[in-house]
C-alpha atoms as a PDB file:
ATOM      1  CA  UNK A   1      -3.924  10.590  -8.118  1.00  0.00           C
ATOM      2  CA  UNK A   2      -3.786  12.838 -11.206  1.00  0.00           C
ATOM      3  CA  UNK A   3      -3.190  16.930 -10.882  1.00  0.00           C
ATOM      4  CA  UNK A   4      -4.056  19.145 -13.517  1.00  0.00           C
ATOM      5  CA  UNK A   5      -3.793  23.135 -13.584  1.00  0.00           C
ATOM      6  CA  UNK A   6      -6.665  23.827 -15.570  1.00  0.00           C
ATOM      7  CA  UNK A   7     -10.395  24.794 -16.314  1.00  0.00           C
ATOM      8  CA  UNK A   8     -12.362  24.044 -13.587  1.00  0.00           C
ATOM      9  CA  UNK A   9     -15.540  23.506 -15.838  1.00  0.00           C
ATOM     10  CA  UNK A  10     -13.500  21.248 -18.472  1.00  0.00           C
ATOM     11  CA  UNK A  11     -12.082  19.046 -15.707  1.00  0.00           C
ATOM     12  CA  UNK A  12     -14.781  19.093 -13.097  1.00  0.00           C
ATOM     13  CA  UNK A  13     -16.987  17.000 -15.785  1.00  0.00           C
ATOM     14  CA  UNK A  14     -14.117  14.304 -15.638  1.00  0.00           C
ATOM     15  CA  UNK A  15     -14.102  13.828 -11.895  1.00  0.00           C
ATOM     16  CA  UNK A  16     -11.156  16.203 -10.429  1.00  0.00           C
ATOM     17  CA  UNK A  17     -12.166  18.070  -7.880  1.00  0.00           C
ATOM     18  CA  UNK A  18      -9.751  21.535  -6.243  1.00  0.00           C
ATOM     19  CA  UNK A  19      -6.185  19.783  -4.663  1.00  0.00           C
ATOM     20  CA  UNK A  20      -6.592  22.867  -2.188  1.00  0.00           C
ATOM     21  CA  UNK A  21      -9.601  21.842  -0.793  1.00  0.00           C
ATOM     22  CA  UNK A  22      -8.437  18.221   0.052  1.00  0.00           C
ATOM     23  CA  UNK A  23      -5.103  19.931   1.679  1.00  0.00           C
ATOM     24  CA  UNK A  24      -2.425  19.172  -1.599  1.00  0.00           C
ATOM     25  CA  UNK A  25      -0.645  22.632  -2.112  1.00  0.00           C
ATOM     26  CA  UNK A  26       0.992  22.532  -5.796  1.00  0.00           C
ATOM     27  CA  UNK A  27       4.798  22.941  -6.011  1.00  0.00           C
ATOM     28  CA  UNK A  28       4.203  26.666  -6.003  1.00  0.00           C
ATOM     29  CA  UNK A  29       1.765  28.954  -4.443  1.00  0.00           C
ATOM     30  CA  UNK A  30      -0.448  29.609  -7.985  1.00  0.00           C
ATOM     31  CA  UNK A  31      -1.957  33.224  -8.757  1.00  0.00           C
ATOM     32  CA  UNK A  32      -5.308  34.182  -6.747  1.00  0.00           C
ATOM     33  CA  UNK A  33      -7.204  33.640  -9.996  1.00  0.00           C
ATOM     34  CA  UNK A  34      -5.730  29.760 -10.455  1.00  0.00           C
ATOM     35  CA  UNK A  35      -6.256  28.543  -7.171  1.00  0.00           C
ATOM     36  CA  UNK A  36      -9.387  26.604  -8.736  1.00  0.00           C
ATOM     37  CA  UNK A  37      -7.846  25.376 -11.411  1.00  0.00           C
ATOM     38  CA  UNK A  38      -5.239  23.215  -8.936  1.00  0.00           C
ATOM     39  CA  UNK A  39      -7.322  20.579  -9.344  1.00  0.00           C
ATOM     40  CA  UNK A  40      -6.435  16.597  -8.441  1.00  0.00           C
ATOM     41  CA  UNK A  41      -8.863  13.294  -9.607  1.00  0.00           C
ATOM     42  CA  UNK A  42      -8.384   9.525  -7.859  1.00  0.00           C
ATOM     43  CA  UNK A  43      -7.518   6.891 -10.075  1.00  0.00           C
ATOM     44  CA  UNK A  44      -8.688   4.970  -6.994  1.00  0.00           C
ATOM     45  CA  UNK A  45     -11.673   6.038  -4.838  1.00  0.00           C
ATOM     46  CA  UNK A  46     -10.585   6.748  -0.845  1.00  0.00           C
ATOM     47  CA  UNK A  47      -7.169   7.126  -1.984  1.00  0.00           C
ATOM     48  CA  UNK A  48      -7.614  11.046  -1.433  1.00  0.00           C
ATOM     49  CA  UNK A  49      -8.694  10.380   2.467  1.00  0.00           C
ATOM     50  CA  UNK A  50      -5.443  11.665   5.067  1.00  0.00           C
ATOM     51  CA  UNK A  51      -3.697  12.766   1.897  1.00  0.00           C
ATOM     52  CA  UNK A  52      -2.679  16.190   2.046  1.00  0.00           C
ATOM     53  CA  UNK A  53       0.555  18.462   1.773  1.00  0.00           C
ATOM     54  CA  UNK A  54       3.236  19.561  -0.851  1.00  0.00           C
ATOM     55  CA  UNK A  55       2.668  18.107  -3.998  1.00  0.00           C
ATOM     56  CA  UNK A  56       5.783  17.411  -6.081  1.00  0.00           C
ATOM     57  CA  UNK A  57       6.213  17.627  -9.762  1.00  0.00           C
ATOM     58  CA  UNK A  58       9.490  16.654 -11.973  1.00  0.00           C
ATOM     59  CA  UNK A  59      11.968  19.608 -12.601  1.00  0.00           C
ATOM     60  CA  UNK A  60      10.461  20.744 -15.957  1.00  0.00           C
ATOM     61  CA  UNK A  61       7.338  21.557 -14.343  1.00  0.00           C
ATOM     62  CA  UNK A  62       7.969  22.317 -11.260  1.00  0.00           C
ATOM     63  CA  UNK A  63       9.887  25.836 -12.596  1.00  0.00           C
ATOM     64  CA  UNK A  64       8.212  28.846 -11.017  1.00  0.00           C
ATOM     65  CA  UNK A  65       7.203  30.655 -14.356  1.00  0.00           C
ATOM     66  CA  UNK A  66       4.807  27.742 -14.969  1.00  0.00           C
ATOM     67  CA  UNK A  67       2.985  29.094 -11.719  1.00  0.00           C
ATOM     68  CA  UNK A  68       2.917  32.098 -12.225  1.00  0.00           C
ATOM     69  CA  UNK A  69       0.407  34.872 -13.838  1.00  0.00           C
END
């Protein structure tokens, strides 16, 4: 799986879909406004089936200012 935070419209045409709504929380809780731009994409299809929970990132971008407004 690959996990962007980004424009919904930009990354939607490429195939990711919103991590929320297949149950994978990012590292941090992101702003209201962001919570559709949490966005994951399958590099193989069905791998996103029973998946769900914490996703974790490595330390330099997993710090809380990233997340934040």
């Amino acid at each position: 799986m690959v996990f962007v935070l980004g424009d919904p419209a930009y990354y939607g045409r490429f195939g990711f879909t919103p991590a929320l709504a297949h149950g994978l929380v990012p590292p941090h809780e992101p702003a209201e406004l962001y919570r559709e731009a949490w966005m994951v994409n399958e590099l193989t299809p069905g791998k996103l089936i029973g998946c769900h929970g914490r996703v974790r990132c490595p330390d330099s971008i997993s710090d809380l200012r990233y997340w934040q407004e």
